[in-house]
N, C-alpha and C. Protein backbone atom coordinates (compact mmCIF):
# COMPACT_ATOMS: atom_id res chain seq x y z
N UNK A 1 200.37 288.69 150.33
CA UNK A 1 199.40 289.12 151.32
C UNK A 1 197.99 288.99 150.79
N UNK A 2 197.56 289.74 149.49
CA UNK A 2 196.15 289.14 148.96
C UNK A 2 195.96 288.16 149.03
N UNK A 3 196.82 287.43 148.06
CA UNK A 3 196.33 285.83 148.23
C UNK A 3 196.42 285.22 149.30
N UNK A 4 196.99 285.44 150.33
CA UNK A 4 196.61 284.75 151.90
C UNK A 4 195.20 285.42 152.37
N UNK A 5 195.15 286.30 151.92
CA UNK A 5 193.39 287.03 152.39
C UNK A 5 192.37 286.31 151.27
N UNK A 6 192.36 286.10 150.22
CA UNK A 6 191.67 285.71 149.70
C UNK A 6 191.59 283.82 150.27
N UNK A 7 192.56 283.53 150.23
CA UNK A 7 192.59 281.80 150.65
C UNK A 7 192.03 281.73 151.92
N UNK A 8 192.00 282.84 152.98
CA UNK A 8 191.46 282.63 154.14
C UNK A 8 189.71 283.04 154.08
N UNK A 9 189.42 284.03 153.19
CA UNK A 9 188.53 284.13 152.68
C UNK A 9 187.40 283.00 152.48
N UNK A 10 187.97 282.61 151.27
CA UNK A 10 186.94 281.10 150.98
C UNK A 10 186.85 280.26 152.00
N UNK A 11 188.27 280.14 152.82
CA UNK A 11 188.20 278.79 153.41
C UNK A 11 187.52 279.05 154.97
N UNK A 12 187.13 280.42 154.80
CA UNK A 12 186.01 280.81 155.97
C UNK A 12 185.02 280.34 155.35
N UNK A 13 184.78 281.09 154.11
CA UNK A 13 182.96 280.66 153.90
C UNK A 13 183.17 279.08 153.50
N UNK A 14 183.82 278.74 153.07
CA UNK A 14 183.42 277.13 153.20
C UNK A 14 183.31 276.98 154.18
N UNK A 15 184.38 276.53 155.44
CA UNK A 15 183.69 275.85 156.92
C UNK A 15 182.24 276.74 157.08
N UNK A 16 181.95 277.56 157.04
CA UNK A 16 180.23 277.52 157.23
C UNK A 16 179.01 276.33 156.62
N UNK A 17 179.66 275.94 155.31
CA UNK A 17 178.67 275.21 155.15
C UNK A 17 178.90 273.52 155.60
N UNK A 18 180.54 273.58 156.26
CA UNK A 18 180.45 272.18 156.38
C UNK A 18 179.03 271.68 157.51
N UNK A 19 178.71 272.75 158.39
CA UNK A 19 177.35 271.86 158.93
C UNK A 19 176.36 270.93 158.43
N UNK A 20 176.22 271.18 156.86
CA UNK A 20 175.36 270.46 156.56
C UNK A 20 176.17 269.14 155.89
N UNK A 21 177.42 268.69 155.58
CA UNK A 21 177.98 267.75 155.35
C UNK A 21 178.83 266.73 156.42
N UNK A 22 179.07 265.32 155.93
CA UNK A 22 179.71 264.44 156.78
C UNK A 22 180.91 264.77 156.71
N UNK A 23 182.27 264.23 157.48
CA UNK A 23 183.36 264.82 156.90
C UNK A 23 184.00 264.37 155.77
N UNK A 24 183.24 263.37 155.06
CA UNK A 24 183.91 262.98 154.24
C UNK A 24 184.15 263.83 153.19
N UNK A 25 182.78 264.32 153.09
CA UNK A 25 181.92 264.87 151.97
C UNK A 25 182.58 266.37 152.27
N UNK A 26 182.65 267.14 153.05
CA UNK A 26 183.03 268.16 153.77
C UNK A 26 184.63 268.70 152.87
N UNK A 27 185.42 267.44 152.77
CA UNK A 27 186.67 267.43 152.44
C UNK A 27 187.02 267.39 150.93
N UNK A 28 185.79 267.05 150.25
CA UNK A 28 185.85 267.41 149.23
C UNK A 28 185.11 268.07 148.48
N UNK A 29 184.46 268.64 149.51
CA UNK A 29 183.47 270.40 149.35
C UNK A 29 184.85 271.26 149.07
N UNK A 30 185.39 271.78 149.75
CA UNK A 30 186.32 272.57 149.62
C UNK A 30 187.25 272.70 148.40
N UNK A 31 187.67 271.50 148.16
CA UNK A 31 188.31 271.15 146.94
C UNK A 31 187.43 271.79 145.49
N UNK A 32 186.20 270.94 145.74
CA UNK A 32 185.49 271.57 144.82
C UNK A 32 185.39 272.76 144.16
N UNK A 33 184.88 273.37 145.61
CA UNK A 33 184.53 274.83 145.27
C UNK A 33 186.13 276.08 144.69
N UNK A 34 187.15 275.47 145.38
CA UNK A 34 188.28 275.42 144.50
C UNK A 34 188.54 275.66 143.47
N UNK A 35 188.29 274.43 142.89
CA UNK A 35 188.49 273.90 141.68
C UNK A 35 187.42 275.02 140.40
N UNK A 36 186.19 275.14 141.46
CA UNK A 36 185.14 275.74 140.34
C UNK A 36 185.68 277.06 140.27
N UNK A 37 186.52 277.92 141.28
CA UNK A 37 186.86 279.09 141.29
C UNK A 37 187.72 278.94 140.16
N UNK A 38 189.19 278.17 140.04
CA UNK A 38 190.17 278.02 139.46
C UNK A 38 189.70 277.82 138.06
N UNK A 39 188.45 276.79 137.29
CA UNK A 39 187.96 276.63 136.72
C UNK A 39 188.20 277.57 135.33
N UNK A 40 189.05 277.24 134.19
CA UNK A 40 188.49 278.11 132.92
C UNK A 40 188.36 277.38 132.39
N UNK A 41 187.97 276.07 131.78
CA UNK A 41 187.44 275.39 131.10
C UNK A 41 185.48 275.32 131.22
N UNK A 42 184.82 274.70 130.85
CA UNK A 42 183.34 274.78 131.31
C UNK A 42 183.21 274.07 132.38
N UNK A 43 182.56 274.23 132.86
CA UNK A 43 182.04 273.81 134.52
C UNK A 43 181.28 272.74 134.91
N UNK A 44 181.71 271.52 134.19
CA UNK A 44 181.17 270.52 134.33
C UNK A 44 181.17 269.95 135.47
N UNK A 45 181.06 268.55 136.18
CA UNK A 45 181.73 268.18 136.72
C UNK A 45 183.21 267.93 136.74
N UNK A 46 183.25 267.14 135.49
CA UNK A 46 184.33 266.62 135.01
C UNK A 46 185.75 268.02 134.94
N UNK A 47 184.95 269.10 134.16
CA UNK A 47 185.80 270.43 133.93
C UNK A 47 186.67 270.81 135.34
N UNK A 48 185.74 270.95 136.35
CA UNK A 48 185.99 271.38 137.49
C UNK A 48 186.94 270.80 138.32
N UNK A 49 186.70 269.40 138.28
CA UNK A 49 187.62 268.17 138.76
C UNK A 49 189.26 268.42 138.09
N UNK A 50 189.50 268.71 137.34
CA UNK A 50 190.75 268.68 136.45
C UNK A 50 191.33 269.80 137.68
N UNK A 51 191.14 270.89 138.22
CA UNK A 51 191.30 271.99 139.17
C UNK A 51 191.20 271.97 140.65
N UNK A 52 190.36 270.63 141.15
CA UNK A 52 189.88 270.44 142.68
C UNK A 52 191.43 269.11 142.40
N UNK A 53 191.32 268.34 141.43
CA UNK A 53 192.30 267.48 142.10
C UNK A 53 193.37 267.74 142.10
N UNK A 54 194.44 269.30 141.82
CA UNK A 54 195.06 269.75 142.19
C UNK A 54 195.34 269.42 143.65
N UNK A 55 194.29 269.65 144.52
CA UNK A 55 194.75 270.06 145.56
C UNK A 55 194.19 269.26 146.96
N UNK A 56 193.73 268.01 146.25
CA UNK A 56 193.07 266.95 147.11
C UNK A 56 193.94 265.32 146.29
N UNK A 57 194.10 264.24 146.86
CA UNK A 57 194.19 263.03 146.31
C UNK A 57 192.89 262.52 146.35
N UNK A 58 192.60 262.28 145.67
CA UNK A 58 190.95 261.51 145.85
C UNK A 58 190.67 260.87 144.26
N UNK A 59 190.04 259.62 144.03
CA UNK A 59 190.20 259.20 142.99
C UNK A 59 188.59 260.40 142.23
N UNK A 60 189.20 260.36 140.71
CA UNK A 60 188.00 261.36 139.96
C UNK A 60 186.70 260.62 139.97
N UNK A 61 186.25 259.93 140.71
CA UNK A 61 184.25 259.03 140.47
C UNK A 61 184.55 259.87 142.23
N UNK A 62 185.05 259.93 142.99
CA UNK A 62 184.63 260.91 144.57
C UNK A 62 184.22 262.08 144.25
N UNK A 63 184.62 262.74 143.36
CA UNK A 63 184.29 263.86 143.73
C UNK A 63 182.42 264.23 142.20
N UNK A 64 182.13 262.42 141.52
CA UNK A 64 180.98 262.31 140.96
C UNK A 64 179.70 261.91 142.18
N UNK A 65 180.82 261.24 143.01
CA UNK A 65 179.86 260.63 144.00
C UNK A 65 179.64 261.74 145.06
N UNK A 66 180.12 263.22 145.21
CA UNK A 66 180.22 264.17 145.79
C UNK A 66 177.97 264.61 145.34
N UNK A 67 177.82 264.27 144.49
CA UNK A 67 176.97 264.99 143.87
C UNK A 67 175.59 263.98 143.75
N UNK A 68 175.89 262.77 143.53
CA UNK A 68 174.82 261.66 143.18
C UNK A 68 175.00 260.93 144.54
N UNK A 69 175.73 260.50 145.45
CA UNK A 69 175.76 259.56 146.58
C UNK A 69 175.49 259.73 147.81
N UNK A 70 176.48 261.01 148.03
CA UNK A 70 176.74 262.12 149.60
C UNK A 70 175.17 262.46 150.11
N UNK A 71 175.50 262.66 151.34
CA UNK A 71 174.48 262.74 152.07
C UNK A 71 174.29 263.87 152.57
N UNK A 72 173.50 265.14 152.22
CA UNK A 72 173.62 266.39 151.93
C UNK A 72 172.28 267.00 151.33
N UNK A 73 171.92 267.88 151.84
CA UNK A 73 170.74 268.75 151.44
C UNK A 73 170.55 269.91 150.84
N UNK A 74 170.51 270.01 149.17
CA UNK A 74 170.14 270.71 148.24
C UNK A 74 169.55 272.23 149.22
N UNK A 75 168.81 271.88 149.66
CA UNK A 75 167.59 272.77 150.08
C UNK A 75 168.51 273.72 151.49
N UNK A 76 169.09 272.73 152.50
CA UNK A 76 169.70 272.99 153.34
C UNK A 76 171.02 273.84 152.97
N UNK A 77 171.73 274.20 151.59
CA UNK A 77 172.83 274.35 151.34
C UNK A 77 172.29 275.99 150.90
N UNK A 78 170.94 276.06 149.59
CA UNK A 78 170.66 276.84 149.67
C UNK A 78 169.94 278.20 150.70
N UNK A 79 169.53 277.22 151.95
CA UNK A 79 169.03 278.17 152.99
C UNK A 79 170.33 278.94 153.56
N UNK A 80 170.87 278.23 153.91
CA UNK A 80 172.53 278.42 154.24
C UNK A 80 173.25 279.64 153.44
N UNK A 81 173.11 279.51 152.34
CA UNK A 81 173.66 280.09 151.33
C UNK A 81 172.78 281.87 151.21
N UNK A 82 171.57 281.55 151.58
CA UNK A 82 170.87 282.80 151.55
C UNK A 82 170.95 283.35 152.55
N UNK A 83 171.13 282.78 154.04
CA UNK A 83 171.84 283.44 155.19
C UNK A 83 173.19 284.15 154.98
N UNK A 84 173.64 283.34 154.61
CA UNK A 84 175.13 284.02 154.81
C UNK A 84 175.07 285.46 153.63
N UNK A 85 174.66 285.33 152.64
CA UNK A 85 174.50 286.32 151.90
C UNK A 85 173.70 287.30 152.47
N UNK A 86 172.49 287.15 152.94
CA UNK A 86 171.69 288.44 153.95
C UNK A 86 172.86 288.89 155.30
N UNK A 87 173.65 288.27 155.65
CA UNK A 87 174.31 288.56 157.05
C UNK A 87 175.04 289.36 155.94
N UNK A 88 175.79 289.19 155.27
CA UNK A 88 176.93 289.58 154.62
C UNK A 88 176.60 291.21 154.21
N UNK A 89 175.39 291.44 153.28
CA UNK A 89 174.78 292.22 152.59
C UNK A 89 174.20 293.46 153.60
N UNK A 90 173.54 292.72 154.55
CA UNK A 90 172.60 293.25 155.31
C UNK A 90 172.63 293.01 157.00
N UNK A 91 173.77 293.09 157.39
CA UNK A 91 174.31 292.77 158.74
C UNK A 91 173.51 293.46 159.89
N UNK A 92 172.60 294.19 159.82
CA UNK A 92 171.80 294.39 160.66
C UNK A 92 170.71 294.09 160.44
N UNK A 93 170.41 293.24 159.62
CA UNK A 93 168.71 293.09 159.74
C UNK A 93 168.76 291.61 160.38
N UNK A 94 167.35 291.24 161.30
CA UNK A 94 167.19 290.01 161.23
C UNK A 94 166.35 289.36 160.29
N UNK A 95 166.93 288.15 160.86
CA UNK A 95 166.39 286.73 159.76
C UNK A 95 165.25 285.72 160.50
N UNK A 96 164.44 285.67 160.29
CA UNK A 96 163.48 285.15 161.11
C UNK A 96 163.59 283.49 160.69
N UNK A 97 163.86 282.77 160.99
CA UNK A 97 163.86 281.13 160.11
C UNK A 97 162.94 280.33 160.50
N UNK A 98 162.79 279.38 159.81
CA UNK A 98 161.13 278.28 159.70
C UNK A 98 161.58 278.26 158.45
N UNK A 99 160.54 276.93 158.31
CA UNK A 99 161.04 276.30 156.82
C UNK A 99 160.01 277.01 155.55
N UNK A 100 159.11 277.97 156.14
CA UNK A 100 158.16 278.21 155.06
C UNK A 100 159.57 280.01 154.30
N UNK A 101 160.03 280.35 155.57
CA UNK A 101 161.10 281.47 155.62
C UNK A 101 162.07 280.72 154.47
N UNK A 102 162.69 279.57 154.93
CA UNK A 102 164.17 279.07 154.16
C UNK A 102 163.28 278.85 152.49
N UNK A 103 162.22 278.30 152.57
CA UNK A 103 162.09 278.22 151.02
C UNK A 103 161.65 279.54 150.40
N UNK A 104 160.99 280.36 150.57
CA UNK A 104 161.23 281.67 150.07
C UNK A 104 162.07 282.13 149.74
N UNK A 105 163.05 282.27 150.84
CA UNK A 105 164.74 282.77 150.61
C UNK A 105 165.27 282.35 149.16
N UNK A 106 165.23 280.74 149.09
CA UNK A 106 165.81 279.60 148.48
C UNK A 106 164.95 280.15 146.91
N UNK A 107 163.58 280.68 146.83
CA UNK A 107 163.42 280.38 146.04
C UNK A 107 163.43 282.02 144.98
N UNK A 108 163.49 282.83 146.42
CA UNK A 108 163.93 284.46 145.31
C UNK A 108 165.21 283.88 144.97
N UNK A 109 166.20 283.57 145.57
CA UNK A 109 167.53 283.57 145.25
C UNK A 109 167.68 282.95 143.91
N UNK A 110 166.50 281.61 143.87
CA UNK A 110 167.04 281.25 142.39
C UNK A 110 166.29 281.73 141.25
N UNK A 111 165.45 282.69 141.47
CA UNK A 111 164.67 283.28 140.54
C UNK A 111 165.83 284.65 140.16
N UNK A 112 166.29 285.15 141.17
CA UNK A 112 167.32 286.02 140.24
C UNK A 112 168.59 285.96 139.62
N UNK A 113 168.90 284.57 139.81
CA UNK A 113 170.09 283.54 138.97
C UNK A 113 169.38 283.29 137.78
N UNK A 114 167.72 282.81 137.72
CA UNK A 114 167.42 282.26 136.78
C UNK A 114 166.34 282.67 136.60
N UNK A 115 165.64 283.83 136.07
CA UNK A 115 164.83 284.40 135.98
C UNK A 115 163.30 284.07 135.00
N UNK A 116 164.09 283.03 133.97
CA UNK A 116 163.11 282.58 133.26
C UNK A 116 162.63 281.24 133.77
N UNK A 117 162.80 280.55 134.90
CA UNK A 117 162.47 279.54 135.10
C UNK A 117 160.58 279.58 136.20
């Protein structure tokens, strides 16, 4: 029973972000993020891949070209990413959006991941 709540879990918050991907790319988002959960080795690409191709066929340069090729927005993933975390956190407040809004969001969020940067 957990682990069917947890698998339905992720595979909610993933389809949220497939908006910003094609389906190609989409299909091996999921895998990914997978793989990075499953992940105890370091978190390379390469690390991560050993765990996503569990559970996808896809040759190992797809899921390099996931990152250098795909057609997909850094910026768009993190706005995304800071929504869903304010809805999540803070389910009654609103979110006002514009792009001067999404990079703020985008850019506390990575200041408290990475504080010295």
């Amino acid at each position: 029973m957990f682990a069917q709540t947890v698998t339905s879990s992720r595979q909610t918050i993933c389809q949220q972000f497939f908006q910003i991907f094609t389906v190609p790319t989409a299909n091996i988002f999921t895998p990914l993020v997978r793989g990075w959960i499953l992940c105890t080795a370091r978190r390379t690409v390469a690390g991560i891949v050993r765990f996503a191709e569990l559970f996808i066929d896809r040759p190992h340069y797809a899921f390099h070209r996931f990152f250098s090729c795909a057609i997909w927005s850094v910026a768009e993933l993190w706005r995304l990413l800071a929504v869903i975390l304010i809805k999540t956190l803070y389910p009654r407040g609103v979110i006002r959006e514009g792009p001067e809004r999404a990079a703020a969001m985008c850019f506390s969020i990575v200041r408290l991941w990475y504080p010295d940067n």
